[in-house]
C-alpha atoms as a PDB file:
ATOM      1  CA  UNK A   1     -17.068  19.545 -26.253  1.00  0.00           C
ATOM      2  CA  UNK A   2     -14.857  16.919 -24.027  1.00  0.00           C
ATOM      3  CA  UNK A   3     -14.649  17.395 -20.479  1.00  0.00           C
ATOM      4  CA  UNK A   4     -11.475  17.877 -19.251  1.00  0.00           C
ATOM      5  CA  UNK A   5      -9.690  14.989 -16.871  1.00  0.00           C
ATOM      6  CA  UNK A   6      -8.676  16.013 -13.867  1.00  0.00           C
ATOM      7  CA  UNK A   7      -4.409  15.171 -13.601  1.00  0.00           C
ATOM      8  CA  UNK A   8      -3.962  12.923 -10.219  1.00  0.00           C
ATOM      9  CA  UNK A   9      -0.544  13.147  -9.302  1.00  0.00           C
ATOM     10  CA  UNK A  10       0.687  11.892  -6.397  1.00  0.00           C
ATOM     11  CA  UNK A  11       1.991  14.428  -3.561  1.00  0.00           C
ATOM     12  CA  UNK A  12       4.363  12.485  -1.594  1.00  0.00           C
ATOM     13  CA  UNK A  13       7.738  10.999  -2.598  1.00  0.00           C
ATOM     14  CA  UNK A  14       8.439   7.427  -1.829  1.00  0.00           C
ATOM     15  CA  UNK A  15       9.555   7.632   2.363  1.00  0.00           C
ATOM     16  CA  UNK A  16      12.398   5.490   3.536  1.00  0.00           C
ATOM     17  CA  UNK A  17      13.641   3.466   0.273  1.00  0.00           C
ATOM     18  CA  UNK A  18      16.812   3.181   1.494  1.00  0.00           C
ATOM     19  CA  UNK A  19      16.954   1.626   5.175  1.00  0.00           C
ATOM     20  CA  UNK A  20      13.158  -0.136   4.947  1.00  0.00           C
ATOM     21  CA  UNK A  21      12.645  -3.995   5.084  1.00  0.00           C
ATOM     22  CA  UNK A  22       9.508  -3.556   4.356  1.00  0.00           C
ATOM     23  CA  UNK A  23       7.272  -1.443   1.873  1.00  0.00           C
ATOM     24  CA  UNK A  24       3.638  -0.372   2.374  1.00  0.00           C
ATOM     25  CA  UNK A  25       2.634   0.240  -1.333  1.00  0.00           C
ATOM     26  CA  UNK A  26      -0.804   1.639  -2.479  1.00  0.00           C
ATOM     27  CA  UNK A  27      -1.798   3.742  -5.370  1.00  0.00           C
ATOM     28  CA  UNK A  28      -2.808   6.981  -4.623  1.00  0.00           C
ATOM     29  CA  UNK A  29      -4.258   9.340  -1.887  1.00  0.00           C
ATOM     30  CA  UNK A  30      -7.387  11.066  -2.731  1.00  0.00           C
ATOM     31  CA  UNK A  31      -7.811  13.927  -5.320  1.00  0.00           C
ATOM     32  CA  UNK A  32      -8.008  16.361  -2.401  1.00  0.00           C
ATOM     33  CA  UNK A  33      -4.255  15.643  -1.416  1.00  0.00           C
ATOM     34  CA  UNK A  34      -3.446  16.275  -4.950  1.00  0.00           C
ATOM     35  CA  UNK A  35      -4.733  20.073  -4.614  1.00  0.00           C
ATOM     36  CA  UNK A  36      -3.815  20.756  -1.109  1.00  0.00           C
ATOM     37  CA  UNK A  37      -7.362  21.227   0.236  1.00  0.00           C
ATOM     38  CA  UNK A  38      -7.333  18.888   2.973  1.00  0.00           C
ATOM     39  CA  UNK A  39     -10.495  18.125   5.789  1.00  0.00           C
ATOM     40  CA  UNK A  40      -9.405  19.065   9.056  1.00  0.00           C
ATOM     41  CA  UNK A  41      -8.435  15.867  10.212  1.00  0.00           C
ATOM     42  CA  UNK A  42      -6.136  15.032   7.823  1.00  0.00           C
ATOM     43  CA  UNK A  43      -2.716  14.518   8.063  1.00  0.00           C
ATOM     44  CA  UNK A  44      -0.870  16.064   5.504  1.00  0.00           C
ATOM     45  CA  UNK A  45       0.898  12.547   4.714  1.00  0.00           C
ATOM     46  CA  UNK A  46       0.659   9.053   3.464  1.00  0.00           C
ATOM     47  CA  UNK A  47      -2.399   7.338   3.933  1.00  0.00           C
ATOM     48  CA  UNK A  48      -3.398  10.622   5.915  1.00  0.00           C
ATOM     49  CA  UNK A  49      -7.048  10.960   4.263  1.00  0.00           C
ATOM     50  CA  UNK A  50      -9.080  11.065   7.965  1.00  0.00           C
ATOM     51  CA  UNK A  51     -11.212   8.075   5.767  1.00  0.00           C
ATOM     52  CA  UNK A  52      -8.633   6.012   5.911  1.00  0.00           C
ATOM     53  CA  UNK A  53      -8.016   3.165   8.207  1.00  0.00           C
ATOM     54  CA  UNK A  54      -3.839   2.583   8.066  1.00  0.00           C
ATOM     55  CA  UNK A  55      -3.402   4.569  10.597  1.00  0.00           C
ATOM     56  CA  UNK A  56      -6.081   3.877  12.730  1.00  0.00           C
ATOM     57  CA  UNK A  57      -5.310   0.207  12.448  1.00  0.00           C
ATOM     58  CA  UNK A  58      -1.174   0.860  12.744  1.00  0.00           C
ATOM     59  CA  UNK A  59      -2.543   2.969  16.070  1.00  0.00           C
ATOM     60  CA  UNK A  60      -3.934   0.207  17.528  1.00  0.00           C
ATOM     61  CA  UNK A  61      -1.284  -2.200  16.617  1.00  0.00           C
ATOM     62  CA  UNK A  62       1.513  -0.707  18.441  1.00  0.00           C
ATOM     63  CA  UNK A  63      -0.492   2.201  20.408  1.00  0.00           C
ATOM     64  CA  UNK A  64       1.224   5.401  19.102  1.00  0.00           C
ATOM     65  CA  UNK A  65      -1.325   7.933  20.676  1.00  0.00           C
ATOM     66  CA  UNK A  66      -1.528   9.254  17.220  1.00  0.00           C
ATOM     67  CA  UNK A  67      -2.740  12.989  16.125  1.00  0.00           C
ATOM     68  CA  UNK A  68      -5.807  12.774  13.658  1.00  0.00           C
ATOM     69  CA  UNK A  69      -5.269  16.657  12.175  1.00  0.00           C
ATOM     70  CA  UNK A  70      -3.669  18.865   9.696  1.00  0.00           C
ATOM     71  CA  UNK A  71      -0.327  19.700  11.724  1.00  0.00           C
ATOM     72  CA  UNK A  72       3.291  19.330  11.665  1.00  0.00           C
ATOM     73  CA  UNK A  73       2.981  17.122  14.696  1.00  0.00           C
ATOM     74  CA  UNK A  74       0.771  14.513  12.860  1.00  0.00           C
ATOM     75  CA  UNK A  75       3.195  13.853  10.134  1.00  0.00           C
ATOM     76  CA  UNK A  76       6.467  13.947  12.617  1.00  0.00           C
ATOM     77  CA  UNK A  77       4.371  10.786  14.770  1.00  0.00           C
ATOM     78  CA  UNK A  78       3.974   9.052  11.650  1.00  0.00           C
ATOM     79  CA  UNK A  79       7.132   9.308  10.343  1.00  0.00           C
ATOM     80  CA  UNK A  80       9.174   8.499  13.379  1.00  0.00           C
ATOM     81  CA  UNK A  81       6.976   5.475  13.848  1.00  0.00           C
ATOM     82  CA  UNK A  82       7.986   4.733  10.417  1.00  0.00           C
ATOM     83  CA  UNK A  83      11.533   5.357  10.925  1.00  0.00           C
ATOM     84  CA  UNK A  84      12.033   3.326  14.117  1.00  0.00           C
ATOM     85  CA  UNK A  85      10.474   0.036  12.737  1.00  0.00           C
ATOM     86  CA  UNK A  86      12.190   0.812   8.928  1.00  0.00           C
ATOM     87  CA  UNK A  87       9.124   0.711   7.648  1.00  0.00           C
ATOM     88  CA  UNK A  88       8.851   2.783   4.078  1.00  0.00           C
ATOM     89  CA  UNK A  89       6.033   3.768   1.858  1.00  0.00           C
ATOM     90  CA  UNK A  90       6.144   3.381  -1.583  1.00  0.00           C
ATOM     91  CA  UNK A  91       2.632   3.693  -3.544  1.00  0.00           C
ATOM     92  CA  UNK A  92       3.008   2.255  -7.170  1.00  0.00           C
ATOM     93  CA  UNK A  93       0.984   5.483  -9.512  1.00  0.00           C
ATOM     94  CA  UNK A  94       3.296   8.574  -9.851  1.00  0.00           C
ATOM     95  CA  UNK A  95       0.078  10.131 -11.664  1.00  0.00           C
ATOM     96  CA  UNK A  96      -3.203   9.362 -13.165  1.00  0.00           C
ATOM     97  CA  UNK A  97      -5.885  10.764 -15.009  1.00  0.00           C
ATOM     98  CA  UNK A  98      -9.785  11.363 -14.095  1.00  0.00           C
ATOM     99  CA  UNK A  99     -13.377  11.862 -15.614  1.00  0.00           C
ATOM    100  CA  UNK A 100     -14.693  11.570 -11.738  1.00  0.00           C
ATOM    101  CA  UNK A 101     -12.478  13.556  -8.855  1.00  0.00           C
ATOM    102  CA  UNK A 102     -12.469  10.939  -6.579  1.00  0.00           C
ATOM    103  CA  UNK A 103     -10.602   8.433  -4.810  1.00  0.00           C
ATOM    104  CA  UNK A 104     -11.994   5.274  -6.921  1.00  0.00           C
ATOM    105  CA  UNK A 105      -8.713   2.786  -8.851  1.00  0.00           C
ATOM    106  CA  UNK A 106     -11.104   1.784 -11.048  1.00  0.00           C
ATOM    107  CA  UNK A 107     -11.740   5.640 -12.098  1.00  0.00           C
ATOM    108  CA  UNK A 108      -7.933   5.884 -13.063  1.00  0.00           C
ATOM    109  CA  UNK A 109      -7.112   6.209 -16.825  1.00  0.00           C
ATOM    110  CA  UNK A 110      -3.512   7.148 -18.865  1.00  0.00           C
ATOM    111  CA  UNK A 111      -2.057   5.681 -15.304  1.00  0.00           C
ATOM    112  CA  UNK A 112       1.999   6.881 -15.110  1.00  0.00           C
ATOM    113  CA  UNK A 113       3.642   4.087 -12.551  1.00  0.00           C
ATOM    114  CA  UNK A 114       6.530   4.027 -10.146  1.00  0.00           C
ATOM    115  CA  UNK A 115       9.571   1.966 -11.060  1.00  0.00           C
ATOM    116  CA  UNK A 116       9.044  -0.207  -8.203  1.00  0.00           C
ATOM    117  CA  UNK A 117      11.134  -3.400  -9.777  1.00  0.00           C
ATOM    118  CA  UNK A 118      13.712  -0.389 -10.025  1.00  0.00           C
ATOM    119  CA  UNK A 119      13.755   0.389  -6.119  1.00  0.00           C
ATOM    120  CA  UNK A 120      13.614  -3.477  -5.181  1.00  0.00           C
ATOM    121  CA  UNK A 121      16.634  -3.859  -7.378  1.00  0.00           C
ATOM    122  CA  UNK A 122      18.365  -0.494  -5.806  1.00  0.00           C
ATOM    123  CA  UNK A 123      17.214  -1.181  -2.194  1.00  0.00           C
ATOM    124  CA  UNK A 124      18.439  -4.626  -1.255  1.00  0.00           C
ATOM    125  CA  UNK A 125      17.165  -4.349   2.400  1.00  0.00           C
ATOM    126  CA  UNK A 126      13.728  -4.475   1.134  1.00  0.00           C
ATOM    127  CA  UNK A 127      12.324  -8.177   2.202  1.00  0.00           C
ATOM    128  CA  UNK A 128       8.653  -7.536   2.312  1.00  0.00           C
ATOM    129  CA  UNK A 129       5.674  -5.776   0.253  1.00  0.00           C
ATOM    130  CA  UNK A 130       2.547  -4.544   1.885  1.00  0.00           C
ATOM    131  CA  UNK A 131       0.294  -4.151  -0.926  1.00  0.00           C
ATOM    132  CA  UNK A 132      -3.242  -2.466   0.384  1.00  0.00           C
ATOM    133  CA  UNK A 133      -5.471  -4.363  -1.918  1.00  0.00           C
ATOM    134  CA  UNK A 134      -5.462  -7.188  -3.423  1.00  0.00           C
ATOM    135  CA  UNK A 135      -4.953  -8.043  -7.652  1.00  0.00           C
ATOM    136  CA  UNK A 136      -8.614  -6.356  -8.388  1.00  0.00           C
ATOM    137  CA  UNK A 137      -8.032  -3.870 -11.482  1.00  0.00           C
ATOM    138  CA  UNK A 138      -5.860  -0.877 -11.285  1.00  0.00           C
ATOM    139  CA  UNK A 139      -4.934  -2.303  -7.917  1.00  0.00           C
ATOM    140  CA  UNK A 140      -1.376  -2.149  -6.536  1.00  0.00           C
ATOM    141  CA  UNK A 141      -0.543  -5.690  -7.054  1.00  0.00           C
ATOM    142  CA  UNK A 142      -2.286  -5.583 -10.064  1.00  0.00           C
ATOM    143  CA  UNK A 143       0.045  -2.668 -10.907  1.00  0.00           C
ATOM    144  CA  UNK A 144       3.142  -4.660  -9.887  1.00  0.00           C
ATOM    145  CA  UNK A 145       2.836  -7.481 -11.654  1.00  0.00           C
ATOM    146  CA  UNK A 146       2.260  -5.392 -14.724  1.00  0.00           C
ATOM    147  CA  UNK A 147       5.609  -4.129 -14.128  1.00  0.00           C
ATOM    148  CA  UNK A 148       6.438  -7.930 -13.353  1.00  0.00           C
ATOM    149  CA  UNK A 149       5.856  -9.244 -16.552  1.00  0.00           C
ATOM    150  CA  UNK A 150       7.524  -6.120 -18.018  1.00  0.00           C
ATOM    151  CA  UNK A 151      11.139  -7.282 -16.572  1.00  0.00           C
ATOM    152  CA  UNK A 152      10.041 -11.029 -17.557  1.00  0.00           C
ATOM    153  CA  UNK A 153       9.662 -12.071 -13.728  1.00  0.00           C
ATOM    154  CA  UNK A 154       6.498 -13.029 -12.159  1.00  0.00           C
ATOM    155  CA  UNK A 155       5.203 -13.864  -8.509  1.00  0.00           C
ATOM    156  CA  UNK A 156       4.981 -17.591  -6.855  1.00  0.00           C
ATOM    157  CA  UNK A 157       2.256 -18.282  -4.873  1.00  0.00           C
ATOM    158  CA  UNK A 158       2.507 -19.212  -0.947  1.00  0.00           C
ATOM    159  CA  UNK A 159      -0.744 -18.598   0.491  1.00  0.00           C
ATOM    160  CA  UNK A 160      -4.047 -18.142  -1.136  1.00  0.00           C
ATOM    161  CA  UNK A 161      -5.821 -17.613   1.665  1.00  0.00           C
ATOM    162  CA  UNK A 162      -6.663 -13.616   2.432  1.00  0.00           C
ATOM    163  CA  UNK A 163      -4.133 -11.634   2.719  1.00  0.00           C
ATOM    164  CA  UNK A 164      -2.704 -14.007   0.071  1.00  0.00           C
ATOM    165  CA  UNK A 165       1.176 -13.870   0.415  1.00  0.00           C
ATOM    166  CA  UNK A 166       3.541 -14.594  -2.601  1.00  0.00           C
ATOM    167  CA  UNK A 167       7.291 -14.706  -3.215  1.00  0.00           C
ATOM    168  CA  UNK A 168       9.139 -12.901  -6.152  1.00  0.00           C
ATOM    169  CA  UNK A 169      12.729 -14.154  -6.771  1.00  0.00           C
ATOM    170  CA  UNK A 170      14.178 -11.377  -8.068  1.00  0.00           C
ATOM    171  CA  UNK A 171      17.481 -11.890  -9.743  1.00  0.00           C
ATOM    172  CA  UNK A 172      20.705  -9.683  -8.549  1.00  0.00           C
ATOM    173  CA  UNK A 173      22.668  -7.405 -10.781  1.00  0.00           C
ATOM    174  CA  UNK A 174      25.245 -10.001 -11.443  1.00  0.00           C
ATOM    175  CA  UNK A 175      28.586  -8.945 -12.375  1.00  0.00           C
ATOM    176  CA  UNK A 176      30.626 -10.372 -15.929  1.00  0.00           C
ATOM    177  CA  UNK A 177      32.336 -12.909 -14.062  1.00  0.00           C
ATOM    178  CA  UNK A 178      29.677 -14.314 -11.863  1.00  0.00           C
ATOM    179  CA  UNK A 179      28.991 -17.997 -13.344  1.00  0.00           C
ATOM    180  CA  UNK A 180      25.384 -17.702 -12.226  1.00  0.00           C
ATOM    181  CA  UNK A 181      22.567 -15.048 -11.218  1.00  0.00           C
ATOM    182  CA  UNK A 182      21.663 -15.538  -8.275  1.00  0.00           C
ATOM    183  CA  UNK A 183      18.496 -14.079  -6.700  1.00  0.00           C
ATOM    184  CA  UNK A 184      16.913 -12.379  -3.372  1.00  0.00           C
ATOM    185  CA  UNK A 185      13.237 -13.796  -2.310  1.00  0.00           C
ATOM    186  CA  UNK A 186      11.192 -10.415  -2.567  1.00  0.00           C
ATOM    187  CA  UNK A 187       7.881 -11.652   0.098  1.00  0.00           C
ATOM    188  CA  UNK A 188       4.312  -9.431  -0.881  1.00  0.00           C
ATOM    189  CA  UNK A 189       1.255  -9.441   1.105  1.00  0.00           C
ATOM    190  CA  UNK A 190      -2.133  -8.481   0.065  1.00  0.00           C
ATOM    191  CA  UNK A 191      -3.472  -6.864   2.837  1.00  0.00           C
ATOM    192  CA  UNK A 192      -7.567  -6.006   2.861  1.00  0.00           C
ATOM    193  CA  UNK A 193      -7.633  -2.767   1.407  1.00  0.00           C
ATOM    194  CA  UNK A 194      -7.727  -0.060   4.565  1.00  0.00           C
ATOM    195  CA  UNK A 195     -10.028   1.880   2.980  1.00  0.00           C
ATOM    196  CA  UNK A 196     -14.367   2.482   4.183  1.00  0.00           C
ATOM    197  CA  UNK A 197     -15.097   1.323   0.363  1.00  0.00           C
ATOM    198  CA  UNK A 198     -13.580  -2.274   1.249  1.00  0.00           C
ATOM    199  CA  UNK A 199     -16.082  -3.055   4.085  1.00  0.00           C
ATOM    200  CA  UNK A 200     -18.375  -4.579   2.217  1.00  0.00           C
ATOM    201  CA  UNK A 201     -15.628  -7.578   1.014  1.00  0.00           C
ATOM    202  CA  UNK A 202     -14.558  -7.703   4.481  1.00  0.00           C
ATOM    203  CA  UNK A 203     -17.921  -8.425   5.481  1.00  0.00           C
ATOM    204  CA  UNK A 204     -18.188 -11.316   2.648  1.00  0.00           C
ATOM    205  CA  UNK A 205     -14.947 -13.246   3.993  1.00  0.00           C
ATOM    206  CA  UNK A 206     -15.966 -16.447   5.978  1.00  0.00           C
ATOM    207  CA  UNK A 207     -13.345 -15.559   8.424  1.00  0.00           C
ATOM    208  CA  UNK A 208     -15.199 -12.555   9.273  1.00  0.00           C
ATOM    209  CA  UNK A 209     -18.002 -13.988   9.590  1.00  0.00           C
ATOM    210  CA  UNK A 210     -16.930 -16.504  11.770  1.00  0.00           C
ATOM    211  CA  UNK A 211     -15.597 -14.199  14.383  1.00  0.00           C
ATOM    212  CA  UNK A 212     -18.684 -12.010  13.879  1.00  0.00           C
ATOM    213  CA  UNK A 213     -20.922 -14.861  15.103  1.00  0.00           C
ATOM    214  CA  UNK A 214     -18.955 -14.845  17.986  1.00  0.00           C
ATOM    215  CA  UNK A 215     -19.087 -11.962  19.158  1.00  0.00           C
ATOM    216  CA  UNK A 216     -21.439  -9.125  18.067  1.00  0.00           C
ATOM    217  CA  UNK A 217     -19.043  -6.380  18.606  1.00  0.00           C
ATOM    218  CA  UNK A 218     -16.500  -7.410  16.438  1.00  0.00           C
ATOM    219  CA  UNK A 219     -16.152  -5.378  13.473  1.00  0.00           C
ATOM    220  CA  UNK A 220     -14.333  -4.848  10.113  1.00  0.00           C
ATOM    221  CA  UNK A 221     -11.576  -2.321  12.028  1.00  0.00           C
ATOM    222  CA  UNK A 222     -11.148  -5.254  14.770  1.00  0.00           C
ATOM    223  CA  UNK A 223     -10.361  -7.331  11.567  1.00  0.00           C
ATOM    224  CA  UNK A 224      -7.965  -5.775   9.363  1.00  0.00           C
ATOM    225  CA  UNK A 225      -5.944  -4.748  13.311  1.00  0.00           C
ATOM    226  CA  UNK A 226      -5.654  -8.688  13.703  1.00  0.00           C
ATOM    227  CA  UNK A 227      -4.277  -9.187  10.197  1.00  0.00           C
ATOM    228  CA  UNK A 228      -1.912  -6.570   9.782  1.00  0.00           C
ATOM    229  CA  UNK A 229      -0.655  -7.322  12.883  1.00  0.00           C
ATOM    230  CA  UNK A 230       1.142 -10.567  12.072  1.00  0.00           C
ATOM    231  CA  UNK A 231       3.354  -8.088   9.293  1.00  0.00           C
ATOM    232  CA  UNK A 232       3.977  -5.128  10.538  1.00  0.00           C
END
C-alpha cells in the first residue's frame, strides 16, 4: 500500500509586492505552519518558526525589541518593520509534496512555484532579491533560475564570493512602437541560509573561520548579522 504525501502548502501570501525594493524570498515555512499547530514561540508569520534565525538576525540588525510568541503583537512588529524599510517577502513554492513532514528542500517532491518573473515584471520598484540559500537543489535560487530559463533569461554573475550576488536584466514590457526593449537590472543575493541546519556550512567558510580564530566567542549568529547587514 503507498503512503500517502503529506500536501505542503504555503500559509502566507506574498507581503508587500507592490511598494518593496527589495524581496526576501525562501521556499517554505515548516510543515507545522502548514497545519496551524504552532510551538509557543512562534510567530504566526514569515520566517516565524522560533528555529529560525531571520528574525533574530533582522533583531539585531536594526534592534526592534522583537516578540518571540504566538500573538497578534509579534506579527504587527514584523510587519511594520517590514513596511517602514519596503521590505517584502516573497518565498518562491506555493505548495509541495512530502514522504517526511519536515522542513528539509531536499524532501520536496511535485513542487508548485510562485510566478516570481511574473511579480518582478508587475512590480517595477523591486531592485533587489534576498534569496535565503544559495543554488543547492530545490533551493530558492535554484527555483528561480528554473523559472529563469523558462522566460529564456538567465542571471550574470558579480560576485562569487559568499553571499554570491548576481544581476538579472530583465527586459520591460515594451510597447509596438518602442524601437528597442529595454531592460531593468534585477540585483539577487544569496544570503547563508538562516536556518540551525546551515551551521554546519557556515562553520566550513574560511571567512568564518578566520574571525573564529580571532575571537572565541564569535559564532555562526554573529556571522550571518554581519552579512545581512550590508543588504538589508
Amino acid at each position: 500500500m503507498e503512503s500517502k504525501l503529506f500536501k505542503h502548502t504555503h500559509p502566507y501570501e506574498p507581503f508587500l509586492l507592490s511598494e518593496a525594493t527589495k524581496l526576501i524570498v525562501g521556499t517554505l515555512p515548516p510543515p507545522r505552519f502548514t497545519t496551524g499547530e504552532l510551538k509557543p514561540q512562534d510567530v504566526d508569520f514569515c520566517y516565524g518558526s522560533c528555529n529560525g534565525q531571520l528574525w533574530p538576525i533582522l533583531d539585531r540588525i536594526f534592534d526592534l525589541g522583537l516578540k518571540y510568541e504566538t500573538t497578534k503583537e509579534a506579527v504587527e512588529q514584523r510587519k511594520r518593520f517590514l513596511v517602514e524599510n519596503k521590505i517584502g517577502v516573497c518565498d518562491i513554492v506555493q505548495s509541495a509534496e512530502r514522504e517526511k513532514i519536515n522542513a528539509s528542500d531536499l524532501g520536496m517532491q511535485n513542487v508548485v512555484l510562485r510566478n516570481l518573473v511574473g511579480y518582478l515584471k508587475k512590480y517595477p520598484n523591486i531592485q533587489t532579491l534576498l534569496f535565503t540559500g544559495g543554488n543547492s537543489k530545490n533551493g530558492p535560487e535554484y527555483f528561480f533560475r528554473k523559472q529563469l530559463k523558462e522566460h529564456g533569461l538567465k542571471l550574470e554573475v558579480v560576485s562569487n564570493e559568499v553571499p554570491r550576488i548576481h544581476h538579472l536584466e530583465l527586459p520591460l514590457e515594451s510597447s509596438p512602437m518602442s524601437v528597442r526593449a529595454e531592460s531593468r537590472t534585477v540585483k539577487t543575493v544569496s544570503l547563508t541560509a538562516p536556518s540551525g541546519a546551515a551551521n554546519r556550512a557556515v562553520g566550513s567558510l574560511q571567512a568564518y573561520k578566520n574571525l573564529k580564530s580571532k575571537d572565541p566567542r564569535f559564532n555562526t549568529l554573529d556571522f550571518r548579522v554581519m552579512q545581512y547587514r550590508d543588504f538589508f
